[in-house]
C-alpha atoms as a PDB file:
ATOM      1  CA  UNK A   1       0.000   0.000   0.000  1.00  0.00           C
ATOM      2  CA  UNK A   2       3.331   2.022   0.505  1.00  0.00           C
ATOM      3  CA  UNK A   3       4.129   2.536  -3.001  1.00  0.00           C
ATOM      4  CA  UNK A   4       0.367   2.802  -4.341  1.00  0.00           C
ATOM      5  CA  UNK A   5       0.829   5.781  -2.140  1.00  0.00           C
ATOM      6  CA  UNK A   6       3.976   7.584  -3.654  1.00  0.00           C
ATOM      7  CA  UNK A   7       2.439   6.519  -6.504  1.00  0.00           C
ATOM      8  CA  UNK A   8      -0.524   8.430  -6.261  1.00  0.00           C
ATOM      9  CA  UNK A   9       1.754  11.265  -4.469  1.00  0.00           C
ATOM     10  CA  UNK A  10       3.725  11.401  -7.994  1.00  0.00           C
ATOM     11  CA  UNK A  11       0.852  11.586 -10.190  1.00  0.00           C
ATOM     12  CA  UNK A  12      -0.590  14.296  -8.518  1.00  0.00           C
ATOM     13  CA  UNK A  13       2.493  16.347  -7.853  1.00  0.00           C
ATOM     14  CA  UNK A  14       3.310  15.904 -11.838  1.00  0.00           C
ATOM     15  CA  UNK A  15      -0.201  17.358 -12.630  1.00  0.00           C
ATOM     16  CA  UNK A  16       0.041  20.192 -10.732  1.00  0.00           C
ATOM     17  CA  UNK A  17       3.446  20.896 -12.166  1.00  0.00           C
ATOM     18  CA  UNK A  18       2.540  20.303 -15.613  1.00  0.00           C
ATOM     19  CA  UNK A  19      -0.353  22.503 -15.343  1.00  0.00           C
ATOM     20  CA  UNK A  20       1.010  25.570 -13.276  1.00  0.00           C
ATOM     21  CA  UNK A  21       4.334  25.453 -14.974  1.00  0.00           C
ATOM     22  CA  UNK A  22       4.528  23.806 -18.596  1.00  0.00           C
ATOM     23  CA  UNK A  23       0.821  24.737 -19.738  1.00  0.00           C
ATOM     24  CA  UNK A  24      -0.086  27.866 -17.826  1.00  0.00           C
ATOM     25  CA  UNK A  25      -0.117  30.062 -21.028  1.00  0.00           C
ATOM     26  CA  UNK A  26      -1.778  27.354 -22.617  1.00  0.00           C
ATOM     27  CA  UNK A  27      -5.528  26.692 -24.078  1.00  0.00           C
ATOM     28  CA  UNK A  28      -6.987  23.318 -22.817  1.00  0.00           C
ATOM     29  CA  UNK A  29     -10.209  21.254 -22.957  1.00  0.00           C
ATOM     30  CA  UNK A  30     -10.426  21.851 -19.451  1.00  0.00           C
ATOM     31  CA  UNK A  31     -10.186  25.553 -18.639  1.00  0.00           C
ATOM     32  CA  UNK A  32     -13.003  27.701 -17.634  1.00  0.00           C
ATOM     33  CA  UNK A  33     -15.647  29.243 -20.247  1.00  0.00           C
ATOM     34  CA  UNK A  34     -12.745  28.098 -22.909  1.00  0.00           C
ATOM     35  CA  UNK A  35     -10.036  30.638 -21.608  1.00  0.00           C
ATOM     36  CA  UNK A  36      -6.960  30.580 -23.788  1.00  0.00           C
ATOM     37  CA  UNK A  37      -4.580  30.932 -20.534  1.00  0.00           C
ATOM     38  CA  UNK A  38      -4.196  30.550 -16.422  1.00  0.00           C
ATOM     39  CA  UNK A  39      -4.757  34.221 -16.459  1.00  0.00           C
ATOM     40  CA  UNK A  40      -7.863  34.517 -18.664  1.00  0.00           C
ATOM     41  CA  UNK A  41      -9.698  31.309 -16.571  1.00  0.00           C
ATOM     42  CA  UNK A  42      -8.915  33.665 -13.473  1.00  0.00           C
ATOM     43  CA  UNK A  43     -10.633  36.404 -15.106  1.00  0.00           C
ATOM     44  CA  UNK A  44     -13.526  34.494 -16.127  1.00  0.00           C
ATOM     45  CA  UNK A  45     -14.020  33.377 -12.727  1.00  0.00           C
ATOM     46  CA  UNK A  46     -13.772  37.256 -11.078  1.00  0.00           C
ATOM     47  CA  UNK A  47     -10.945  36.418  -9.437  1.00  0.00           C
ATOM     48  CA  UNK A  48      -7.683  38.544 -10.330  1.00  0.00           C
ATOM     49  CA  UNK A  49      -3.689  38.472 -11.064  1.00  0.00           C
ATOM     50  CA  UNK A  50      -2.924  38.127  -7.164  1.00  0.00           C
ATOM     51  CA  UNK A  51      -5.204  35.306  -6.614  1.00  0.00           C
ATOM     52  CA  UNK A  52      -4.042  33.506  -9.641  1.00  0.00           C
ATOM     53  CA  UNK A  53      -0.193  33.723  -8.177  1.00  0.00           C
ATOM     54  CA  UNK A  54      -1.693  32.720  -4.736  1.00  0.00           C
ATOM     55  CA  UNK A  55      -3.182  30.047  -5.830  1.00  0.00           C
ATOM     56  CA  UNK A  56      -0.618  28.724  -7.844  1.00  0.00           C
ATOM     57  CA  UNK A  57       1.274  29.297  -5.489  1.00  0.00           C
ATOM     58  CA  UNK A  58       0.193  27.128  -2.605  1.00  0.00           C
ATOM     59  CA  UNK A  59      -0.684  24.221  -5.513  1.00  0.00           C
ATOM     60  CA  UNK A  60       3.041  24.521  -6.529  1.00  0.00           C
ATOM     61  CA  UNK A  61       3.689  24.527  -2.507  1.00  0.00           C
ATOM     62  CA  UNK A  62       1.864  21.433  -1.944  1.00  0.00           C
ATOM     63  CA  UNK A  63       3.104  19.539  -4.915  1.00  0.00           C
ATOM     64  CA  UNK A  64       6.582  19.749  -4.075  1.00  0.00           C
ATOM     65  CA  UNK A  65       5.053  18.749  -0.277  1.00  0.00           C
ATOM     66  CA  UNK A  66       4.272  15.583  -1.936  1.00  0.00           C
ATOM     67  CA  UNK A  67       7.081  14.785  -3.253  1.00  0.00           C
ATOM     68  CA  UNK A  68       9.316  16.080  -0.436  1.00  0.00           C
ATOM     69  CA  UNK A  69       6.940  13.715   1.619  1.00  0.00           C
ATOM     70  CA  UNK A  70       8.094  10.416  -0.009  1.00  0.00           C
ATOM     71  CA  UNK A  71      11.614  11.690   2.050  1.00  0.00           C
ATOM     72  CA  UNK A  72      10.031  13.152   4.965  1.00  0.00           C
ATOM     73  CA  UNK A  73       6.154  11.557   5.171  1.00  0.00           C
ATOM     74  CA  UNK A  74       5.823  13.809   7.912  1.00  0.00           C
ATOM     75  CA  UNK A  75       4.303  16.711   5.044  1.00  0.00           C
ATOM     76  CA  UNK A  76       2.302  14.089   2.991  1.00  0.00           C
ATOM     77  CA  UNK A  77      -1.227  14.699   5.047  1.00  0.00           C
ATOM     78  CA  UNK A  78      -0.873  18.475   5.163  1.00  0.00           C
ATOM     79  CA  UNK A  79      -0.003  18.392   1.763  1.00  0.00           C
ATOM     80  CA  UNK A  80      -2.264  16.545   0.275  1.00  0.00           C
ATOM     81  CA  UNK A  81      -5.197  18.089   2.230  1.00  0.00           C
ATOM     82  CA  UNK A  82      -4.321  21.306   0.844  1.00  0.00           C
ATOM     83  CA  UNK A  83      -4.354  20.063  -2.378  1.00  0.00           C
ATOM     84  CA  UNK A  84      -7.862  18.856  -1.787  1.00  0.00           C
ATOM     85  CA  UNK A  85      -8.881  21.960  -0.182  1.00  0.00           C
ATOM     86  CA  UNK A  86      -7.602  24.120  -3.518  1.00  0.00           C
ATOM     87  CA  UNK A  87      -9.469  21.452  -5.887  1.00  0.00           C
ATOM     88  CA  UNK A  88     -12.799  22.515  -4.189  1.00  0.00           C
ATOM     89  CA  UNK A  89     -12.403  25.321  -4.811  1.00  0.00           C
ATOM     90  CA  UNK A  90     -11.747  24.914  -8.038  1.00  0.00           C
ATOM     91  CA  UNK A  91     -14.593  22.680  -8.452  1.00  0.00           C
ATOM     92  CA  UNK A  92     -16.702  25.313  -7.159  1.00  0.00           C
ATOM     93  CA  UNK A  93     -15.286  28.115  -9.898  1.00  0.00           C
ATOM     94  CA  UNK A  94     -16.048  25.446 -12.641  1.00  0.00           C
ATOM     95  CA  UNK A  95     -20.089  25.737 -11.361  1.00  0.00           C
ATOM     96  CA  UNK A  96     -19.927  29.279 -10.572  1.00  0.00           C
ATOM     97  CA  UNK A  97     -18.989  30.218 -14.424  1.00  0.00           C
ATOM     98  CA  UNK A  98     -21.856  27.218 -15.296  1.00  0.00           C
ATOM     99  CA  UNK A  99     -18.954  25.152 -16.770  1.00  0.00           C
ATOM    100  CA  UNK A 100     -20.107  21.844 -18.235  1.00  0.00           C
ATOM    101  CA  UNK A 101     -19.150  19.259 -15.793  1.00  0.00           C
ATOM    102  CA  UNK A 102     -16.479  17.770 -17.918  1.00  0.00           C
ATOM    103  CA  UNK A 103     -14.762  21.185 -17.805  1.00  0.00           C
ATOM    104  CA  UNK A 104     -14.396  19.962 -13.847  1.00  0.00           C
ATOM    105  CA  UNK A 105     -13.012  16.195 -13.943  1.00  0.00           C
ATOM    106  CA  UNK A 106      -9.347  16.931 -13.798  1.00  0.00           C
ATOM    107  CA  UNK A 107     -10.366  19.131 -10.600  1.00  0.00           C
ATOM    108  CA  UNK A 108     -12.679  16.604  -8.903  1.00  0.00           C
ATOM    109  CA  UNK A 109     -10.024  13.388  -9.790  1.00  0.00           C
ATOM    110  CA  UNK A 110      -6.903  15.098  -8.226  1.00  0.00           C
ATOM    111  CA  UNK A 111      -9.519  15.632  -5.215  1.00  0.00           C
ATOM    112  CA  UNK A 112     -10.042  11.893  -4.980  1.00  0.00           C
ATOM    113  CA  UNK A 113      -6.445  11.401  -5.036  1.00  0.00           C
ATOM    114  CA  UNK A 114      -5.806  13.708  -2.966  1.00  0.00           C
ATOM    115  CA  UNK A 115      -7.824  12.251  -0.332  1.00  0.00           C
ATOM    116  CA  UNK A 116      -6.862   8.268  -0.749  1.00  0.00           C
ATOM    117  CA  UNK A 117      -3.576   9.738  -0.118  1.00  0.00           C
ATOM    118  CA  UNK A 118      -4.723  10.761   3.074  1.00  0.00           C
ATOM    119  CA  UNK A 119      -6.383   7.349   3.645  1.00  0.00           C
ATOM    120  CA  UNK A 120      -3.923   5.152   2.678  1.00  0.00           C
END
């Protein structure tokens, strides 16, 4: 169950990273009301420039948490809750705008992760 954990730990670290740092500027399938870029999706959901770096941020934070926590599993729970806690929210943006629920799936399966990591 260990290593289904880092696993899982991995994963979600990767996706944060890949979205936050190699596709930020980048249109996806995913983002809010079809925003071309991190920034836009912020607009669309009234939230501004500040907010977007927060954000980021503390998912950026808690993704290298994860991975620091295969080290030092001391960080894993608080880490991974976070990450749950952020997804929420982001779930939440997704209905607020009246996203399609596809638009929310990468959102609400990093939340599932997110919490079997904390019950594993």
């Amino acid at each position: 169950m260990e290593y289904l954990k880092i696993i899982i730990q991995v994963i979600v670290a990767a996706t944060i990273f890949n979205v936050w740092l190699f596709r930020f500027n980048k249109s996806t399938p995913f983002r809010g009301a079809d925003a071309p870029s991190m920034k836009k999706e912020f607009e669309v959901y009234g939230l501004n420039e500040t907010m977007m770096y927060l954000v980021g941020g503390l998912k950026l934070l808690f993704a290298i948490g994860l991975i620091a926590g295969i080290f030092l599993p001391s960080i894993v729970e608080i880490s991974a809750a976070g990450i749950g806690f952020l997804m929420l929210g982001a779930i939440g943006m997704h209905i607020k705008v009246k996203d399609e629920p596809k638009k929310s799936f990468p959102a609400f399966t990093m939340l599932i992760l997110s919490l079997a990591i904390l019950v594993i």
